[in-house]
Protein backbone atom coordinates (compact mmCIF):
# COMPACT_ATOMS: atom_id res chain seq x y z
CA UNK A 1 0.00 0.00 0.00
CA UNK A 2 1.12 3.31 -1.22
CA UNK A 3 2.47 5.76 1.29
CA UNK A 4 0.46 9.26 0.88
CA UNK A 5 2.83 11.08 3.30
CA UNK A 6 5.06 13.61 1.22
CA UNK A 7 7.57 13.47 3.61
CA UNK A 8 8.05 10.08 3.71
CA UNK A 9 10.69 8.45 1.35
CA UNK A 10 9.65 6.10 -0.72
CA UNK A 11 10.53 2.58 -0.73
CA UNK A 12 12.75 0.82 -2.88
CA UNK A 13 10.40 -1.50 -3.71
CA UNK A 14 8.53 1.31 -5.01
CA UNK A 15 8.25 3.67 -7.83
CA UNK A 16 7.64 7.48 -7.41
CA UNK A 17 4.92 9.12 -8.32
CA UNK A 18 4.90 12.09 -10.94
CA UNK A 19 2.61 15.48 -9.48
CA UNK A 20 0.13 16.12 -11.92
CA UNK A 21 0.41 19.66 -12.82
CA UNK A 22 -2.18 21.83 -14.96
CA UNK A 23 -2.37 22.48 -19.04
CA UNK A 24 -1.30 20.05 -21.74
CA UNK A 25 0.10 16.27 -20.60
CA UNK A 26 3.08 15.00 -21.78
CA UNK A 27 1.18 13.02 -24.66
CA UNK A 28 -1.34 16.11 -25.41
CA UNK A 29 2.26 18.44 -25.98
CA UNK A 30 3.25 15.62 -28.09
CA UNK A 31 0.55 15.30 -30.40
CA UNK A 32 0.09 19.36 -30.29
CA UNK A 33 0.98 21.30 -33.74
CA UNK A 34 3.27 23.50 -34.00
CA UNK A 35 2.09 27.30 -33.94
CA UNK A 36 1.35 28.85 -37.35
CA UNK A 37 1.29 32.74 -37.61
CA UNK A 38 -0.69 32.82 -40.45
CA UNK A 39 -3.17 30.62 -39.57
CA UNK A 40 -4.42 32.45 -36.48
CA UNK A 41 -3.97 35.56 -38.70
CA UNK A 42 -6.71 33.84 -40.80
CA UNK A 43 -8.56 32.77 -38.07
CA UNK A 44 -8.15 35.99 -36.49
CA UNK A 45 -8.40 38.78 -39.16
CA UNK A 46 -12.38 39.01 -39.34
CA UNK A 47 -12.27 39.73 -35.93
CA UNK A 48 -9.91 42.29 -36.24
CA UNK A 49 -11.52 43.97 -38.79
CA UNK A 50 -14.87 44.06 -37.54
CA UNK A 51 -13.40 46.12 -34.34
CA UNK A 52 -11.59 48.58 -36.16
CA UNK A 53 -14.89 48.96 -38.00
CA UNK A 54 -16.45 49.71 -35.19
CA UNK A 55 -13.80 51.84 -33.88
CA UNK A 56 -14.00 54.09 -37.27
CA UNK A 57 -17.44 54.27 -37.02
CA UNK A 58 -17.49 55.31 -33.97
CA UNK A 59 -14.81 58.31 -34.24
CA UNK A 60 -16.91 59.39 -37.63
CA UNK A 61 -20.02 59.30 -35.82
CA UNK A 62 -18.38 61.50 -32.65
CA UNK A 63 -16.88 63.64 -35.72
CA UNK A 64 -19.79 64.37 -37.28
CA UNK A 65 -21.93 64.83 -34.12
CA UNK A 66 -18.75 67.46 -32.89
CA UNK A 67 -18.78 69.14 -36.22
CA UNK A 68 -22.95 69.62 -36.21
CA UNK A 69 -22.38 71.00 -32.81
CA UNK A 70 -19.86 73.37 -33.88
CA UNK A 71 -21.80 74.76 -36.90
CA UNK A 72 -24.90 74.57 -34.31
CA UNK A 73 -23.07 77.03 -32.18
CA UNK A 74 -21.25 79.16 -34.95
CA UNK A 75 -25.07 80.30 -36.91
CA UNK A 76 -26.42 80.83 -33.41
CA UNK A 77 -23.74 83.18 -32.66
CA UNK A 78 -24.11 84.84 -36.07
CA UNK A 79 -27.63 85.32 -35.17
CA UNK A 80 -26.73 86.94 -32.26
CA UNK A 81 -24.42 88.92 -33.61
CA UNK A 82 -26.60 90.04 -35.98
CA UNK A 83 -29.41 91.25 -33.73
CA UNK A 84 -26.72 93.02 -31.87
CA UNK A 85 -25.87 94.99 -34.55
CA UNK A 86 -28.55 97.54 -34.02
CA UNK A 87 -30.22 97.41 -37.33
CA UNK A 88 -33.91 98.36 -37.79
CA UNK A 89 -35.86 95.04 -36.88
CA UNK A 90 -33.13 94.32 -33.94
CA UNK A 91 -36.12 93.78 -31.51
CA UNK A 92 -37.60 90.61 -33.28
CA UNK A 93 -34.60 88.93 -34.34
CA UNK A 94 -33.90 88.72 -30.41
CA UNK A 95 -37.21 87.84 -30.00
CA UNK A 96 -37.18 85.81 -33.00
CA UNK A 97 -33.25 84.14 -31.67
CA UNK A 98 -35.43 83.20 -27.92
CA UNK A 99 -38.18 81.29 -29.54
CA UNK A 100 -35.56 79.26 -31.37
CA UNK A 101 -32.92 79.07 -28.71
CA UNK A 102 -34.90 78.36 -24.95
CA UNK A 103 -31.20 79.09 -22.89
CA UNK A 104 -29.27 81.27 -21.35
CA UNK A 105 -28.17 82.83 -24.35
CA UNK A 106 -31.97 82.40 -25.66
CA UNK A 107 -33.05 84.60 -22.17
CA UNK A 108 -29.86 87.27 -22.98
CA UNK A 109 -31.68 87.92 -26.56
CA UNK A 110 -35.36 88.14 -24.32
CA UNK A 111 -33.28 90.46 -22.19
CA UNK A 112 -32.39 93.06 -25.19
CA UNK A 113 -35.42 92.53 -26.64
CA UNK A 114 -36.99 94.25 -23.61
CA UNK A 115 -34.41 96.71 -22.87
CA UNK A 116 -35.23 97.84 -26.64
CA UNK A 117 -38.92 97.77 -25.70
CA UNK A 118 -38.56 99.91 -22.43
CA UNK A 119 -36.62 102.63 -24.02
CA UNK A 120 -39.95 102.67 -26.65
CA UNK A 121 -41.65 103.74 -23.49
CA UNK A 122 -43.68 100.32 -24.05
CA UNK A 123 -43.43 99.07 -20.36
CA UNK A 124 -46.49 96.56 -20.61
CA UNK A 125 -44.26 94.70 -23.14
CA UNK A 126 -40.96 95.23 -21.40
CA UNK A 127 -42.09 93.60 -18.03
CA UNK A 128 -43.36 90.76 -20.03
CA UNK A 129 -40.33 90.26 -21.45
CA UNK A 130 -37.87 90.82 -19.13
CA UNK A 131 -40.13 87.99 -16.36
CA UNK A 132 -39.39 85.66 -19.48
CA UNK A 133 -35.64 86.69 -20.24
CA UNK A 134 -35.43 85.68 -15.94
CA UNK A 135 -37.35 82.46 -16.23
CA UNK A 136 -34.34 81.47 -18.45
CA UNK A 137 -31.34 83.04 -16.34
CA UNK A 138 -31.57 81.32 -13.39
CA UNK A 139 -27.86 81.18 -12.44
CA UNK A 140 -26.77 83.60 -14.64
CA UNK A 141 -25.52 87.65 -13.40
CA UNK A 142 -28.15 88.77 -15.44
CA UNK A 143 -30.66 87.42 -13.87
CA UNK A 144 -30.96 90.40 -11.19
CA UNK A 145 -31.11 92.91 -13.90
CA UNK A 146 -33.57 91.45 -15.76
CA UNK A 147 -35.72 91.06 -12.42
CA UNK A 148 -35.14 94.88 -11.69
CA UNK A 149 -36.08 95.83 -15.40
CA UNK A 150 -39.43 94.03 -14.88
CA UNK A 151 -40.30 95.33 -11.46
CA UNK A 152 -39.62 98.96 -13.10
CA UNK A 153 -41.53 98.25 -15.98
CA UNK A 154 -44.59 97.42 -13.64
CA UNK A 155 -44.64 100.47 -11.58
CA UNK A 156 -43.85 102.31 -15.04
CA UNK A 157 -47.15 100.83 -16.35
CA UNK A 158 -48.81 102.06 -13.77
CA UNK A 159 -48.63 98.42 -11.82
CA UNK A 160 -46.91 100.31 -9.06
CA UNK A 161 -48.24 97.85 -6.42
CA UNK A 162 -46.71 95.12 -8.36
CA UNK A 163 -43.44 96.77 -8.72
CA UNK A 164 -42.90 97.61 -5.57
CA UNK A 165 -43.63 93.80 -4.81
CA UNK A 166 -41.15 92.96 -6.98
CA UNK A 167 -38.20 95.18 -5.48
CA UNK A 168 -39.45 94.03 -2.12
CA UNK A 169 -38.39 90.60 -3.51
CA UNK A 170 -35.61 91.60 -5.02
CA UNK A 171 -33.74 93.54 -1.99
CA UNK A 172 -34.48 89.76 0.06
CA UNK A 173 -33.50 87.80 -2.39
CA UNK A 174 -30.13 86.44 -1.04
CA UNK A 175 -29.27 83.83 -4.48
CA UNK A 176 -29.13 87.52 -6.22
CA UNK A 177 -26.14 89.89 -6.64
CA UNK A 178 -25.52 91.94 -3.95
CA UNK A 179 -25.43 94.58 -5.68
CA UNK A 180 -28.94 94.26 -7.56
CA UNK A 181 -30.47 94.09 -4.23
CA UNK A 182 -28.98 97.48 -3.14
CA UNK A 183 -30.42 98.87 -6.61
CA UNK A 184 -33.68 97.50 -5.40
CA UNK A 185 -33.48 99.34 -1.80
CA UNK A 186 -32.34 102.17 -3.88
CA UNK A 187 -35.24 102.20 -6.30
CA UNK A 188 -37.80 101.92 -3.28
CA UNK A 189 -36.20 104.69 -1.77
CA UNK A 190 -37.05 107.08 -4.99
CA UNK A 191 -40.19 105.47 -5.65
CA UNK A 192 -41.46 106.30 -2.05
CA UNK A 193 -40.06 110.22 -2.29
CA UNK A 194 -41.92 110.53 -5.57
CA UNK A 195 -45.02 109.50 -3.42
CA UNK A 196 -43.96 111.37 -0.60
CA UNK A 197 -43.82 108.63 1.68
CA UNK A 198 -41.25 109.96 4.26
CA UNK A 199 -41.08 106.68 6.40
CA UNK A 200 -40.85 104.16 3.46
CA UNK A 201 -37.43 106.43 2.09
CA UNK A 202 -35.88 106.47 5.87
CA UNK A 203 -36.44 102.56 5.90
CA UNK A 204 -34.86 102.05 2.51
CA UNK A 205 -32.20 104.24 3.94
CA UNK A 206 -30.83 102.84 6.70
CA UNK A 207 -31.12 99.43 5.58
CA UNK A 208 -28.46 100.60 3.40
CA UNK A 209 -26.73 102.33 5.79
CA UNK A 210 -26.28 98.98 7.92
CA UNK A 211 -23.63 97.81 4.80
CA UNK A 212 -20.94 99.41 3.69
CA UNK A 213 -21.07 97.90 0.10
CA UNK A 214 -24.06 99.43 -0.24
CA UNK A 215 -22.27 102.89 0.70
CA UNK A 216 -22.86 104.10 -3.53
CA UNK A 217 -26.28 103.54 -3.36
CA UNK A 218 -26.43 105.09 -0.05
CA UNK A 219 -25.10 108.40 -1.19
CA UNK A 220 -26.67 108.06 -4.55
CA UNK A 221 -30.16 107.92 -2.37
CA UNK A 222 -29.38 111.14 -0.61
CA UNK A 223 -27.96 112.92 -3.04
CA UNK A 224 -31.65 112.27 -5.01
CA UNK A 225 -32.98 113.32 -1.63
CA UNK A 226 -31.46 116.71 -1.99
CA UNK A 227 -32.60 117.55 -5.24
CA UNK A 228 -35.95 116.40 -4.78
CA UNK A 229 -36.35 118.74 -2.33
CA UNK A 230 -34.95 121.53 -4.13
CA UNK A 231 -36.81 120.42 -6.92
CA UNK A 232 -40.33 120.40 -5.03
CA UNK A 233 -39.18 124.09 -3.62
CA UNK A 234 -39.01 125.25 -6.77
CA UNK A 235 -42.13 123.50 -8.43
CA UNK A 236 -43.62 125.62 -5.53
CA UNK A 237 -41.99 128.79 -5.95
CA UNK A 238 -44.06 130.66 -8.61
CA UNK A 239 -47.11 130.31 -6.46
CA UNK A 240 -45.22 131.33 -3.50
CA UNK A 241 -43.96 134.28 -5.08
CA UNK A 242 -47.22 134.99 -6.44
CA UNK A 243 -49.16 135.27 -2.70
CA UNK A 244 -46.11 137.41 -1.45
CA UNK A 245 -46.22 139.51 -4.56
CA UNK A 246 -50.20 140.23 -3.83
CA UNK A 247 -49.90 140.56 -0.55
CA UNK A 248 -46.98 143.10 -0.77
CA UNK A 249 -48.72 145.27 -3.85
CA UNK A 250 -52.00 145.55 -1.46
CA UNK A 251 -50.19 146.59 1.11
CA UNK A 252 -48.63 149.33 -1.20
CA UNK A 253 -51.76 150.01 -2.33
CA UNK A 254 -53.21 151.71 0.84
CA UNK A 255 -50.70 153.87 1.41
CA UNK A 256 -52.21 157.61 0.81
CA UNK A 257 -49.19 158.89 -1.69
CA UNK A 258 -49.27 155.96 -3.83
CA UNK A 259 -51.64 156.28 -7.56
CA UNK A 260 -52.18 153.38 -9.49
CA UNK A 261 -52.55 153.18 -12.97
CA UNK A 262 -55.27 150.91 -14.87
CA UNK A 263 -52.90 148.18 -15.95
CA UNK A 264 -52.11 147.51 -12.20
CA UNK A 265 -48.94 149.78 -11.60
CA UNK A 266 -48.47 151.24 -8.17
CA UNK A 267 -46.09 154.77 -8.46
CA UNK A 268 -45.06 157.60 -5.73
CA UNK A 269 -43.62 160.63 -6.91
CA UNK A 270 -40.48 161.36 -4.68
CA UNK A 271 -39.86 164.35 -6.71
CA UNK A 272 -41.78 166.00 -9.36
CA UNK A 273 -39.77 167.09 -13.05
CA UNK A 274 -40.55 169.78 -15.27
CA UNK A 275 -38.75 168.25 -18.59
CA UNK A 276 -40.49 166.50 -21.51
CA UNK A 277 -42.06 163.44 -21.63
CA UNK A 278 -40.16 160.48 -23.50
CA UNK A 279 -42.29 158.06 -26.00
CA UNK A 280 -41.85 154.43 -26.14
CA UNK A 281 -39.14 155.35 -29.43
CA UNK A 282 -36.84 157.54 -27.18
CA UNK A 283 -33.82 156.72 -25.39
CA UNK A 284 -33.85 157.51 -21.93
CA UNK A 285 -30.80 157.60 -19.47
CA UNK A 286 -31.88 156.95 -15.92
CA UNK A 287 -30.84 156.48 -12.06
CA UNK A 288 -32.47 153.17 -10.38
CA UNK A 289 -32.51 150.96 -7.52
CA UNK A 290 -34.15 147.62 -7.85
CA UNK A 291 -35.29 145.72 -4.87
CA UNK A 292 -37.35 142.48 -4.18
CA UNK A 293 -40.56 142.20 -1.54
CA UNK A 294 -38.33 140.91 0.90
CA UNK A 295 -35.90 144.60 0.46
CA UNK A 296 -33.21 142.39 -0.97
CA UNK A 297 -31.40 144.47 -3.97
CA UNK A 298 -30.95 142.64 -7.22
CA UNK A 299 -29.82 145.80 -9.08
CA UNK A 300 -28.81 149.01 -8.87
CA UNK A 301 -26.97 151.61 -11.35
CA UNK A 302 -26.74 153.87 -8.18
CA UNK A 303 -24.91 151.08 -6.41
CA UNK A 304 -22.66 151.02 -9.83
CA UNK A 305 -21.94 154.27 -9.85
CA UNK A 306 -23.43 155.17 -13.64
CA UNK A 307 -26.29 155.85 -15.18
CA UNK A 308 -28.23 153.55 -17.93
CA UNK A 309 -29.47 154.31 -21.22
CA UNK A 310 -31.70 152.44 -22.91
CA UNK A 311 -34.78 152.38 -24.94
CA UNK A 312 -38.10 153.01 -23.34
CA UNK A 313 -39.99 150.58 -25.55
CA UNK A 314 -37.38 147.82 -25.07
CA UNK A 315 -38.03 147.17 -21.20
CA UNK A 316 -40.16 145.40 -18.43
CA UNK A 317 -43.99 146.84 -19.38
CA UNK A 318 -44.04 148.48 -16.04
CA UNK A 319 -41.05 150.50 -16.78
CA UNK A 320 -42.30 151.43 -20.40
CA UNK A 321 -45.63 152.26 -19.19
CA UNK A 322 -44.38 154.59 -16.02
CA UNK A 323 -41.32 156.42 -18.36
CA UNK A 324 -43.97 157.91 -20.51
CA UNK A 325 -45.90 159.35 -17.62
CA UNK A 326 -42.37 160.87 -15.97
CA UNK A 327 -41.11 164.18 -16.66
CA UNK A 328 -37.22 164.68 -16.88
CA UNK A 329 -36.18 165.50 -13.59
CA UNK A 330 -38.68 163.17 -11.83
CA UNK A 331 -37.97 160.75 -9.27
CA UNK A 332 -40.81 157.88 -8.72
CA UNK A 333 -40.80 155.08 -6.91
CA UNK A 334 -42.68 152.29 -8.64
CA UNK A 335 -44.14 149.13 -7.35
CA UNK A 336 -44.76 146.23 -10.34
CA UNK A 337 -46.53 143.35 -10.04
CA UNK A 338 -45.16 140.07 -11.92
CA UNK A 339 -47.10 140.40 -14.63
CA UNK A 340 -46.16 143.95 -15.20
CA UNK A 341 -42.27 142.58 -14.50
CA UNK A 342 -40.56 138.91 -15.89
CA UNK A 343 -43.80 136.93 -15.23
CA UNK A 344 -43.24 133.40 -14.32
CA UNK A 345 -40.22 132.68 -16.11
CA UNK A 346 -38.27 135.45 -13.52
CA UNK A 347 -34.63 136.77 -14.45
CA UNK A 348 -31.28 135.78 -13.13
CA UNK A 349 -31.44 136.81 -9.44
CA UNK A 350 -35.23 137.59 -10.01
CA UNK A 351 -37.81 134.10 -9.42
CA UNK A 352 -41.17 133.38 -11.12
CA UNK A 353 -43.99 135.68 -10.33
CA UNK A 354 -41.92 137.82 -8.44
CA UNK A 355 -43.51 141.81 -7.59
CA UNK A 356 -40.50 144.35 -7.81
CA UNK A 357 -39.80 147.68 -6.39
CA UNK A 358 -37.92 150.72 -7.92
CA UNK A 359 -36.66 154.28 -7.00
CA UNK A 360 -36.03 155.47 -10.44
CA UNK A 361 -35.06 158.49 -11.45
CA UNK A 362 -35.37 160.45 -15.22
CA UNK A 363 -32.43 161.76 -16.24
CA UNK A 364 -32.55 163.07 -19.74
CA UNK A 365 -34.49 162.08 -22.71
CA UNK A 366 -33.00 161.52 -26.38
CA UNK A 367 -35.38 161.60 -29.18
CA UNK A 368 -34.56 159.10 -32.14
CA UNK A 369 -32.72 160.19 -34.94
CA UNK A 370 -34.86 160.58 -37.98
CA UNK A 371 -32.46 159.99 -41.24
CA UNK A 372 -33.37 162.60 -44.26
CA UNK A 373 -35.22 160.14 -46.87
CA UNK A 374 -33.54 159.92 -50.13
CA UNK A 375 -34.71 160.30 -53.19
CA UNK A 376 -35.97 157.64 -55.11
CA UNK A 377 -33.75 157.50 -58.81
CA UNK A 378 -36.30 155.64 -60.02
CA UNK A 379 -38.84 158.05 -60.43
CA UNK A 380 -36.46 161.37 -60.64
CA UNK A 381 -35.89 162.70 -64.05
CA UNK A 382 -31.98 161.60 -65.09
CA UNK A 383 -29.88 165.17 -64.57
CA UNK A 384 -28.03 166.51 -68.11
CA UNK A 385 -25.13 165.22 -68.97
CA UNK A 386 -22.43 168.15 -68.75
CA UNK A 387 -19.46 168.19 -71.48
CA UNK A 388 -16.38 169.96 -71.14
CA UNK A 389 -15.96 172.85 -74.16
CA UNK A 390 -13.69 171.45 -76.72
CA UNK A 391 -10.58 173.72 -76.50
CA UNK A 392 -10.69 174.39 -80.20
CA UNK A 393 -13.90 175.62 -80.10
CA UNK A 394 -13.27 178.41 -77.61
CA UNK A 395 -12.42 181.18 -79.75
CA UNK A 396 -15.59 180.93 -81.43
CA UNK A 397 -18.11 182.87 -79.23
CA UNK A 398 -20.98 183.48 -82.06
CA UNK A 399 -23.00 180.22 -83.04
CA UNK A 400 -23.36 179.08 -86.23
CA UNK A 401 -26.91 179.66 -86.00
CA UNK A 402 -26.41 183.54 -85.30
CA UNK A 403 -24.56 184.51 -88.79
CA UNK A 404 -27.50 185.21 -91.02
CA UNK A 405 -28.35 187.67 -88.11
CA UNK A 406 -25.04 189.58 -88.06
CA UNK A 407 -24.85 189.96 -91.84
CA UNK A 408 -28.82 191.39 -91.96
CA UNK A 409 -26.83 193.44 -89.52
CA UNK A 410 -24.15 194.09 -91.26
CA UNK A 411 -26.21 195.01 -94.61
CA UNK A 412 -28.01 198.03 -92.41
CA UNK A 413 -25.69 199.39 -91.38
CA UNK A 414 -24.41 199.94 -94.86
CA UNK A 415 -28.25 201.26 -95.58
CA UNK A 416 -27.63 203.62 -92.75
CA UNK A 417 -30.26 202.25 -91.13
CA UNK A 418 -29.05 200.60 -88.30
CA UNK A 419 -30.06 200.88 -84.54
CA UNK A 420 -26.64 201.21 -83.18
């Protein structure tokens, strides 16, 4: 009986036995062919060729698909391009370029489509579009702007509830660019001064006081503050003006020394004259002191040291109208009313509406100069033409046509008839 124990020797009696070991036998190597390269290339080659096949196919299918793509994105960039070129018709080939392309470069196109439309002063159209142009530019930088455009589209359509919504939104909205959420504060802040909302502006303000990014917008908001004041001040002032004015000529009225005239003029005479009167044609040359209701002086030739000449007809219609009742040598003091003076459109220092005071005194008068009319060559008879006497006529001082005269003379004499 065989011993199974590897470590035992075998006995001498007995043969060892061979391990079995994996792949071919000794008789299976023996009877094996030899290997033949161009048989398994024959075997082989369909194989082969079917995977590079597949492998070309593949790479010309990628190819194509990367060229498609390619030409996909070069015309929709020419399209774009060629909306942006600001041609007439630029509005619907964006619109036109968003219905095709439903992107972000398809919302960009929705985007200039409206911005187009809200310069147009169509704001029902431009909120439309710009809420679409943000439905596609969610990610995107320009997705604040396009948000702001719409909410100021809405409260420029009259939607001002809706607007304000909007900026509301906006100013929270924390996915948003900072600084499209300080425009929104911003744009509250001028919407609620336009309604003169006092406590809506001061909110808007100091939330943008509490960052100091938002510093611009900050200033840019008071700043507008400023001017809107000044701005309602002086949408005010003509009807300010106005009530002073009245109230100052009435009082000027009731004074016992002052006349009026029946366009509304109030004069006093300080000192009467005893010179002519100018017309509205003369030149006058005058002494005056201007002052406002208030006694503030505006002007003053007296102040200036020298006197002023100028046309009466070519002056305030107070001034022409009180000149032609003065007397050189006269000093008046007159009190015009704004519409006697610069109205509501005022003068330099001088506002709308504003009722003026003068101490003015005539001077001298000087009539226009009337030029001596010409006469008219047309209708004149032309004047003789003068020659100068030929110098070889000068001796002769009897004309031809006098000879038969002398000799009848001539022949009496010899009749002893003559007169001589």
């Amino acid at each position: 009986m065989a011993n199974n124990d590897p470590k035992e020797e075998p006995k001498h009696n007995e043969e060892p036995v061979e391990e079995q070991v994996d792949g071919l036998t000794a008789e299976e190597a023996a009877g094996a062919r030899p290997y033949d390269e161009v048989e398994v290339w024959k075997k082989s080659k369909n194989t082969l060729f079917s995977v590079l096949g597949i492998i070309a196919l593949t790479v010309a299918i990628s190819s194509f698909y990367n060229n498609s793509k390619q030409d996909e994105a070069a015309e929709r960039s020419l399209r774009f391009l060629n909306a942006s070129l600001g041609e007439v018709g630029s509005e619907e080939k964006f619109l036109s370029f968003a219905e095709d392309y439903e992107d972000t470069l398809g919302g960009v196109a929705q985007y200039r489509a409206a911005s187009i439309q809200y310069g147009d002063s169509r704001y029902g159209e431009s909120a439309q579009s710009f809420m679409n142009a943000a439905s596609r530019l969610a990610g995107d930088p320009l997705l604040g702007r396009a948000k702001i455009g719409h909410a100021v589209s809405l409260i420029k359509d009259d939607q001002k509830d809706d607007g304000r919504n909007a900026l509301v939104s906006i100013s929270n909205d924390a996915s948003l660019l900072n600084v499209d959420r300080y425009e929104a504060r911003y744009l509250l802040g001028v919407d609620a001064l336009a309604e003169n909302n006092q406590d809506e502006y001061e909110i808007q303000r100091e939330a943008l006081s509490e960052d100091l990014k938002a510093a611009d917008f900050l200033s840019r908001l008071v700043e507008y503050e400023r001017f809107n004041r000044l701005y309602n001040q002086a949408k005010s002032l003509p009807e300010i003006n106005l009530a002073k004015g009245a109230e100052y000529i009435s009082k000027q009225r009731k004074q016992k020394n002052t006349k009026e005239t029946e366009s509304g003029l109030l004069y006093q005479v300080l000192k009467a004259g005893n010179g002519a009167k100018p017309t509205a044609d003369d030149e006058v040359e005058v002494h005056y002191h201007g002052t406002l209701v208030d006694g503030e002086v505006f002007d003053s030739s007296r102040d200036r040291g020298e006197t002023a000449k100028f046309k009466v007809g070519q002056v305030i219609a107070g001034w022409t109208e009180a000149l032609q009742l003065m007397e050189v040598g006269a000093k008046w003091k007159l009190f015009i009313p704004a519409e006697l003076a610069y109205g509501k459109r005022g003068n330099n220092s001088i506002g709308p509406n504003e009722a003026l005071t003068f101490e003015v005194e005539l001077i001298g008068v000087t009539p226009p100069i009337v030029e001596p009319e010409l006469p008219d060559l047309n209708d004149s008879e032309p004047l003789p033409a003068v020659f100068p006497e030929d110098k070889n006529q000068s001796n002769k001082s009897v004309p031809v046509q006098n000879k038969p005269a002398k000799v009848a003379k001539q022949k009496d004499n010899k009749d002893g008839n003559s007169s001589e």
